[in-house]
Structures are given as C-alpha cells and as structure tokens.
Protein backbone atom coordinates (compact mmCIF):
# COMPACT_ATOMS: atom_id res chain seq x y z
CA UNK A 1 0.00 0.00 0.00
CA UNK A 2 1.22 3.33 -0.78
CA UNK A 3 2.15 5.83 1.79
CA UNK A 4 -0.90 8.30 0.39
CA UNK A 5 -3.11 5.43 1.48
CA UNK A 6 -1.92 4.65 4.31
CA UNK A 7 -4.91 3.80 7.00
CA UNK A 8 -2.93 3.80 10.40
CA UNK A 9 0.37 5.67 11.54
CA UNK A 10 3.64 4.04 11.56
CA UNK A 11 7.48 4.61 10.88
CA UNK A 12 6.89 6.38 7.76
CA UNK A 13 3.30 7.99 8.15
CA UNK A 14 1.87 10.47 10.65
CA UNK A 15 -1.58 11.75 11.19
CA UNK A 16 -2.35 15.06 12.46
CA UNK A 17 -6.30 16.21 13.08
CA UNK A 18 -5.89 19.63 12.87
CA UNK A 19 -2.34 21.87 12.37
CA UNK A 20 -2.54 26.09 13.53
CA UNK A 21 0.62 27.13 11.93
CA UNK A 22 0.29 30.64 13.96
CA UNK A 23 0.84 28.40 17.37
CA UNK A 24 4.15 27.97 18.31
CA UNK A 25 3.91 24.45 20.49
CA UNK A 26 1.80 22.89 17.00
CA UNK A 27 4.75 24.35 14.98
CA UNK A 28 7.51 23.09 17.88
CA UNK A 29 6.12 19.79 17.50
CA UNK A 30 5.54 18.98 13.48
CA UNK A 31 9.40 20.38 13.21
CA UNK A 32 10.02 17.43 15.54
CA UNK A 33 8.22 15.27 13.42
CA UNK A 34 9.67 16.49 10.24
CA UNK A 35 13.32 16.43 11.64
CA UNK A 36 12.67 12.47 12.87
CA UNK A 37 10.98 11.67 9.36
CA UNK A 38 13.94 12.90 7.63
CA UNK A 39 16.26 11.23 9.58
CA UNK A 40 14.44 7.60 9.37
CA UNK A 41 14.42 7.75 5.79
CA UNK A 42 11.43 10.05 4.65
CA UNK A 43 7.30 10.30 4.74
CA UNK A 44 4.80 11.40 4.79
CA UNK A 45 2.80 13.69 7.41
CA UNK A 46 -1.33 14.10 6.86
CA UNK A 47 -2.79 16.99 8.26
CA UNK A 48 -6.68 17.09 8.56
CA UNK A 49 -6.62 13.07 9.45
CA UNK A 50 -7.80 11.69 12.94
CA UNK A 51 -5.74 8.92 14.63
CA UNK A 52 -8.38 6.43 12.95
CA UNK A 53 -6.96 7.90 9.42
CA UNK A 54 -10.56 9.56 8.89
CA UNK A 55 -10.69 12.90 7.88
CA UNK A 56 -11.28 15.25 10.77
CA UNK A 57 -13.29 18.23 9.17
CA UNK A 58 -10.66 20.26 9.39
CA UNK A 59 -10.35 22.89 7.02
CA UNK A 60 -6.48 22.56 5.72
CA UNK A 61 -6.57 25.58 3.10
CA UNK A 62 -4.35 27.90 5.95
CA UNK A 63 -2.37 24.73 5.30
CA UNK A 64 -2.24 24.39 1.62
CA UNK A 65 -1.25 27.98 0.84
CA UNK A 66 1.35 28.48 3.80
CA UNK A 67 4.86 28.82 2.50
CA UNK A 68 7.01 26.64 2.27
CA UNK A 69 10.16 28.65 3.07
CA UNK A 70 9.21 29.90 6.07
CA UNK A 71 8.79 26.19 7.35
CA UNK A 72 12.46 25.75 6.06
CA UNK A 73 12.96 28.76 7.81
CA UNK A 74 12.14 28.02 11.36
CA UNK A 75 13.76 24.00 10.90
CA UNK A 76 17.27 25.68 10.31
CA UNK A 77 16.41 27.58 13.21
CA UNK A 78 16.32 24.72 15.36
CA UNK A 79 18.90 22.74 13.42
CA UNK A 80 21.32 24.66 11.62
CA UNK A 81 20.35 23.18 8.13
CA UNK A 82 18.49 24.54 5.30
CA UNK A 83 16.73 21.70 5.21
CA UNK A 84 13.73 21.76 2.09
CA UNK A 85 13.65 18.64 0.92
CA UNK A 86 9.70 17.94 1.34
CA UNK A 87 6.56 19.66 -0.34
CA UNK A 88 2.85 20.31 1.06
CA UNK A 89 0.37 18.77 -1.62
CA UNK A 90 -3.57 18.38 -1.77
CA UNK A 91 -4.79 14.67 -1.40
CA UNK A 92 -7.97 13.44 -1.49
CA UNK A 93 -8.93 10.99 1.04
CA UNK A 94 -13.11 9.26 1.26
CA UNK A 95 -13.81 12.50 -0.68
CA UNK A 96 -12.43 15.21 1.65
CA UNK A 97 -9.50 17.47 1.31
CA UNK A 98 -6.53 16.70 3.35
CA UNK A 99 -3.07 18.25 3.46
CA UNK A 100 -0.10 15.94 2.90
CA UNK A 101 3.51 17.25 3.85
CA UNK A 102 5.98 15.03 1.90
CA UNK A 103 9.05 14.23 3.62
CA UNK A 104 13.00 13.39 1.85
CA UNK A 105 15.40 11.59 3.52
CA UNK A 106 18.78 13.03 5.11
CA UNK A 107 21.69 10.77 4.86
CA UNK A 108 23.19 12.63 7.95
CA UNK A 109 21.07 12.42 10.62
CA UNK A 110 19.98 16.32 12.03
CA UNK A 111 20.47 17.32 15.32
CA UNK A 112 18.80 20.14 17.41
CA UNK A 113 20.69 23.38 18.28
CA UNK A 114 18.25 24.92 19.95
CA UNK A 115 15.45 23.61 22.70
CA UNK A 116 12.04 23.68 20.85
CA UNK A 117 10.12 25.39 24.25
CA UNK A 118 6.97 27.31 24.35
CA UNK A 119 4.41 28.54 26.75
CA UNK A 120 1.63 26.07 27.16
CA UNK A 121 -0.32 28.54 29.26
CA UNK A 122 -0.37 29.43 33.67
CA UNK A 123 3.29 30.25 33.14
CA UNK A 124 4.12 27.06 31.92
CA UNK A 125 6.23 25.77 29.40
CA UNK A 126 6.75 22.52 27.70
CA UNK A 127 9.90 21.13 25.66
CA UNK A 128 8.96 19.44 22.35
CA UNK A 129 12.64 18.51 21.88
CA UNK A 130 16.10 19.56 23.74
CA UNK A 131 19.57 21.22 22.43
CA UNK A 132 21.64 18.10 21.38
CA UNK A 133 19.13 15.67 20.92
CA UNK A 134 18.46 13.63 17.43
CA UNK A 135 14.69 12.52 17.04
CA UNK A 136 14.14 9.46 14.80
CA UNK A 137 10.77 7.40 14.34
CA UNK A 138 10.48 4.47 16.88
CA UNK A 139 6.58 3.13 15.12
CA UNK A 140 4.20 5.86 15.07
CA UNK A 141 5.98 7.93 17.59
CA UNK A 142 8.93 10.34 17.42
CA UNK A 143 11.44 10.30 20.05
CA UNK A 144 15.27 10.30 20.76
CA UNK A 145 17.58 8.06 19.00
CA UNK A 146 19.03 5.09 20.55
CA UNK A 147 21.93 2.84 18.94
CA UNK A 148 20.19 1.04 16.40
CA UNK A 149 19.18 4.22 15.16
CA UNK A 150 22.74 5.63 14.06
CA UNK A 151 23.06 2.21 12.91
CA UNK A 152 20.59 2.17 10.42
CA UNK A 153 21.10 5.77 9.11
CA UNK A 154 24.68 5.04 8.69
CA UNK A 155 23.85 1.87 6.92
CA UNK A 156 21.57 3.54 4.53
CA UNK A 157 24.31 6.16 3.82
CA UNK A 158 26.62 2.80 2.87
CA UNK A 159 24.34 1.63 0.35
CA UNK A 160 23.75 4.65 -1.07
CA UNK A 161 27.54 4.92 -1.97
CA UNK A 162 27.41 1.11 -2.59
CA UNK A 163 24.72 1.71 -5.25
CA UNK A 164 27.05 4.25 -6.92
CA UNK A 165 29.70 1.46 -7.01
CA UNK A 166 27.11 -1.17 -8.56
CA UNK A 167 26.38 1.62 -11.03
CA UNK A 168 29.83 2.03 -12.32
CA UNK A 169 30.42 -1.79 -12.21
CA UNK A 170 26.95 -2.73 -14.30
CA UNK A 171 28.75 0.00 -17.04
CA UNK A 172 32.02 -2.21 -17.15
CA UNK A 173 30.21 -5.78 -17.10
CA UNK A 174 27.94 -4.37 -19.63
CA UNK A 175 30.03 -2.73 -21.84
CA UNK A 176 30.68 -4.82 -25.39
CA UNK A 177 33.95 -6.96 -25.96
CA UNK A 178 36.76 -4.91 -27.39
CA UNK A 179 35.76 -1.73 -25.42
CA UNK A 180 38.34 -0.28 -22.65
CA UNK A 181 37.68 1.19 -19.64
CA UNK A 182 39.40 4.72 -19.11
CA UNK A 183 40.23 6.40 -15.60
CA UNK A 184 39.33 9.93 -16.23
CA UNK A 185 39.99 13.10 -13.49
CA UNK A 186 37.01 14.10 -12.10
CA UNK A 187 36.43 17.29 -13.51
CA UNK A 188 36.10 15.53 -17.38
CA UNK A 189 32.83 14.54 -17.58
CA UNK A 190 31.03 11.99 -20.06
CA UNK A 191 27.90 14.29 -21.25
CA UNK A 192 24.70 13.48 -22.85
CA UNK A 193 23.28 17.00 -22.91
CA UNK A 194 23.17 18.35 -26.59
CA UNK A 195 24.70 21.79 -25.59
CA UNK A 196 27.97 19.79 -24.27
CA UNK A 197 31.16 20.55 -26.45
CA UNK A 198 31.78 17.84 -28.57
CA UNK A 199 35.36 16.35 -29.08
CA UNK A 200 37.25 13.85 -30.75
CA UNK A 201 40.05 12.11 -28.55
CA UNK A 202 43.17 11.46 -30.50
CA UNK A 203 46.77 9.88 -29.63
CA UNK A 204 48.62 12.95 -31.31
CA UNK A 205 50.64 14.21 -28.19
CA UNK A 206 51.14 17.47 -30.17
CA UNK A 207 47.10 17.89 -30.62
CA UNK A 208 45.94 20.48 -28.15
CA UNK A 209 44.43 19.37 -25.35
CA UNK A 210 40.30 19.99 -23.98
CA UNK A 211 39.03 19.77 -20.94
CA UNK A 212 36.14 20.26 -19.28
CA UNK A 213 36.17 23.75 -16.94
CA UNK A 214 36.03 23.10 -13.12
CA UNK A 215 32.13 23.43 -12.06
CA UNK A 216 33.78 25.44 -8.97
CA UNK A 217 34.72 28.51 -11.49
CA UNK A 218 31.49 28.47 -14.11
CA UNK A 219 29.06 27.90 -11.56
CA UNK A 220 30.42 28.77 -8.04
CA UNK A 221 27.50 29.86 -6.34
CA UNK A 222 25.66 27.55 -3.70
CA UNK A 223 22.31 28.95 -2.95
CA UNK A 224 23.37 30.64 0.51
CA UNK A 225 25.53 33.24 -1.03
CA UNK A 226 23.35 32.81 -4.44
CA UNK A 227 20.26 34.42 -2.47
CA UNK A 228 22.67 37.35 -0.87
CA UNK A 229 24.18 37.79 -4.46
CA UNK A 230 20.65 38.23 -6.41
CA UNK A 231 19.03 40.45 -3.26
CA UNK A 232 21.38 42.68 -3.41
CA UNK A 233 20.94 43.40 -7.16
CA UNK A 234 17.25 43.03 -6.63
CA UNK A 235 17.87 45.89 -4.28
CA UNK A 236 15.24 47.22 -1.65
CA UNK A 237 12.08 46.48 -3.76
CA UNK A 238 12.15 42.46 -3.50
CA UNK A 239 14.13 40.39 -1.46
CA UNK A 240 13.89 36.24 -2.80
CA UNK A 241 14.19 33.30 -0.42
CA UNK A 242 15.13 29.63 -1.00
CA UNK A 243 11.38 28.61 -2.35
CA UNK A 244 11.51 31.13 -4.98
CA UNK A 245 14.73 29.35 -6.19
CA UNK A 246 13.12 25.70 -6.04
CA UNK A 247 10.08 26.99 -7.99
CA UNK A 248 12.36 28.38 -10.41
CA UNK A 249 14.20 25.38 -11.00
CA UNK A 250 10.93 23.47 -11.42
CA UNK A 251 9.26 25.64 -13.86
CA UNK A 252 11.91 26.42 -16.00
CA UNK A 253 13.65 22.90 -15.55
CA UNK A 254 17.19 24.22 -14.69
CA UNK A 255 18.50 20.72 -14.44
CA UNK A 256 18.29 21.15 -17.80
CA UNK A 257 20.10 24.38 -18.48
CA UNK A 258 23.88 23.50 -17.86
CA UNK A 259 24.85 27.06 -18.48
CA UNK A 260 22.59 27.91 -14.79
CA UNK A 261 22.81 24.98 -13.28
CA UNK A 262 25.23 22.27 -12.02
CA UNK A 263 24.48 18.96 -9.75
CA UNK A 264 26.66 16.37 -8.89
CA UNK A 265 24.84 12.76 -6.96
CA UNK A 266 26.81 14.07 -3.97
CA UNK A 267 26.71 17.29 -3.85
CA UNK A 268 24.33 20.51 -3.34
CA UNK A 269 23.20 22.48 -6.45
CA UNK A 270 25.63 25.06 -7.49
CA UNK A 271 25.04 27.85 -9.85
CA UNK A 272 26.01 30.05 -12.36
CA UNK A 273 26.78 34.67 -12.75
CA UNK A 274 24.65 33.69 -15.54
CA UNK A 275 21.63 32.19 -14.19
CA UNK A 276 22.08 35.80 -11.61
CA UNK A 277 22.40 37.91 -14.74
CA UNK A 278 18.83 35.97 -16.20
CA UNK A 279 16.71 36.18 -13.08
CA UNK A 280 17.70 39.68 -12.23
CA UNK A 281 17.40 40.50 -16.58
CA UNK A 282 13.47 38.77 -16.17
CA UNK A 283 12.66 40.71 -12.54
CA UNK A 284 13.39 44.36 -14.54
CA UNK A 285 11.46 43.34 -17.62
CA UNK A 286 8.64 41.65 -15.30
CA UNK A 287 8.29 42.76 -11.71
CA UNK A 288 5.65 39.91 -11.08
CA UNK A 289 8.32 37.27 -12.08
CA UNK A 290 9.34 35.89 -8.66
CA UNK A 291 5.23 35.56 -8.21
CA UNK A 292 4.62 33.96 -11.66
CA UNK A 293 6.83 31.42 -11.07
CA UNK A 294 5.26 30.56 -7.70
CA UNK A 295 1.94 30.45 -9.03
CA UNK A 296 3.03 28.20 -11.73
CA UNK A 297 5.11 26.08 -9.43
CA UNK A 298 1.53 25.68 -7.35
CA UNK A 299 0.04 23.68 -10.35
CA UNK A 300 3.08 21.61 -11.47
C-alpha cells in the first residue's frame, strides 16, 4: 500500500487532526516530526486526518497555501540546516480534502541546536525537543535516538555509496567486448546534454588538449551566497528566499540548463553569474516574475 493510502500511523506515516501554523507548540512539534521523518528515511505527514486515518473536518486551506520557506525557515532555526527537501500537496482521502507534507530523507542524521520550548499557558512551558538531541521514528511515535538508530542511518548512507559502485560496475560488465575502460579526473565529464562541447580524442601528443572547466569557477555559487548575491541586485524592492529558487528550477527545468545549473549525486546544487544575470534580466522586464513562477510552481 502506498504511503498516500496509508490507514494507520507508523514509521513512515503520521496523522495530524488539525495543524494552527500561527501556534508555536503545534509548529515546535511537526518540526520534531519532520526532523525524525527525515532522519528515518522520509514520509509522509497528513494533516486534517484523525488517529483512525478519517478525515477530521478540518479545514487545511491555511495549510495548503502556507509557505514553504518559512517552514524551512524556522527547521534551520532549530537545526542549523536549510533543510527543504519535502513539499505540502492536496490529497484526497473518502472525498475530503486533506493536506499531505511530503518528507526526503537526510543521509546525515539532524540534530537540534536549539530547545524547541513554548508557553503552554499558567506560566508554563513545555519542551517538544532539547539542544543536542536527534529525534528518529520508533513506530508511530517520534522520540530520541538510541543505537540502532545511528546504525541504520549510517547503513543507509553505505548503500547509497554502494549503489554508486554497482552503477559504475553494471557499465564495465555491460560494456561490449573490445571496449576499454578509461580512468578519467574528475572534472572531465562523459555528457549526454546536446549543448555539451563535442570532441574527438586522439593519440597525437602534439594535438591540443580539452578539458572540461572546473564546475567550482562556471558555476560557483551555492544557494546561501546565491540568495545574498541576487538580493542585493534586486535591491530594496524584493528580497527572494530559497522557495523562490526551487520553484524556479521546477518551472523552467534548470536541471536542464547547464549554463545555470550544475548537480553532482553528492553534492548541493551550485550555480552560475549567468543564471544571476537571467533572473535579475526577467525581474526588470517583469516585476511579477518571482510571483509567476510561484503560481506556476503551485500547479506543477
């Protein structure tokens, strides 16, 4: 059964009946949920089920239309990473509306920098999680990790570089008789994009020699100093955050625009003076670009 179908709570599925993003214990607590989701290898969080995975009746448009990057936001706050790896989606479930918050996996477990405390009313407080601490999902409950927890998220970060060995070994077993296998330095790369250069390897030693430019000086922006780069020639009128750049890559498919964009398996996005030169060109011709995009990014 898929996760979206999901009729009880476990490992990988939560159910909340109701969510007020304006309270800061509901918010406290989904971060901890979110944070121990990641960490146990991604899910899937319903808001607007009951613990009998019926919908509740509650109305999950607040939900729907909250932004994303201010949820990103306030998990760095508590964590110290810019973690947005997860999307908020409508989902139908027996004919109601329900939101569903999509969770990624971290291959590095997250821990909390800062105590997730808030007033619970009387001058009370209550601790959702503590400084130090590194939630995981134990069933249908998060909670500290023990052990076997570290275990299993370094074990899943093994055969994730173990698949990337497999990969490279299926390539030699499958290549055809005759064919040699060449050790190449990693920054000449084998290229399937039509705008890549194409080249024809010799055994002249007097024939000039190509290679590939280091991804570190055509594209050597990550999006941290990307986002102070483009503000400041945005100037005073708009400042952008992290979401505007995700729904920019998705509706105008940078992964597919080498001259913006550049992705290794390992390694954050890094990007281009030209893709700043392009967004800050389409912001001066259109000062409802930033907002397009979002809108369009809504219906993708």
């Amino acid at each position: 059964m898929r996760a979206e179908e999901a009729e009880k709570e476990s490992k990988h599925v939560d159910f909340k009946s109701s969510f007020d993003i304006d309270s800061d214990g509901e918010r406290c607590e989904i971060i901890k949920d979110i944070v121990a989701m990641a960490n146990s290898g991604g899910g899937i969080i319903f808001i607007g089920i009951d613990d009998n995975g019926l919908p509740s009746g509650f109305d999950v448009s607040g939900v729907l239309n909250y932004d994303p990057a201010k949820l990103t936001d306030q998990i760095a706050k508590y964590t110290g990473e810019n973690f947005n790896d997860f999307e908020i989606v409508e989902i139908d479930r027996n004919e109601r509306k329900v939101a569903a918050l999509k969770i990624g996996q971290v291959f590095v477990p997250m821990v909390f920098i800062k105590p997730g405390t808030y007033n619970i009313g009387g001058g009370k407080q209550n601790t959702a999680f503590s400084r130090g601490t590194v939630y995981f999902r134990h069933g249908a409950k998060s909670e500290p990790g023990n052990s076997a927890d570290l275990r299993e998220a370094i074990e899943r970060e093994l055969e994730r570089v173990r698949e990337s060995w497999r990969s490279n070994v299926r390539k030699v077993i499958d290549a055809p008789i005759g064919y040699q296998v060449q050790i190449l330095p990693p920054d000449v790369t084998i290229s399937n994009v039509p705008t890549a250069t194409p080249i024809r390897i010799v055994n002249d030693p007097n024939a000039p020699a190509f290679r590939n430019p280091n991804p570190d000086s055509t594209h050597p922006h990550r999006q941290k100093e990307l986002l102070e780069l483009i503000n400041q020639r945005l100037g005073r009128k708009r400042k952008i955050n992290q979401y505007d750049i995700l729904c920019i890559r998705k509706v105008y498919k940078l992964e597919g625009q080498p001259q913006y964009y550049y992705k290794t398996k390992f390694s954050p996005p890094q990007y281009s003076d030209d893709f700043i030169n392009w967004l800050v060109k389409e912001y001066k011709e259109d000062p409802l670009f930033f907002d397009k995009a979002r809108e369009k990014c809504k219906d993708k």
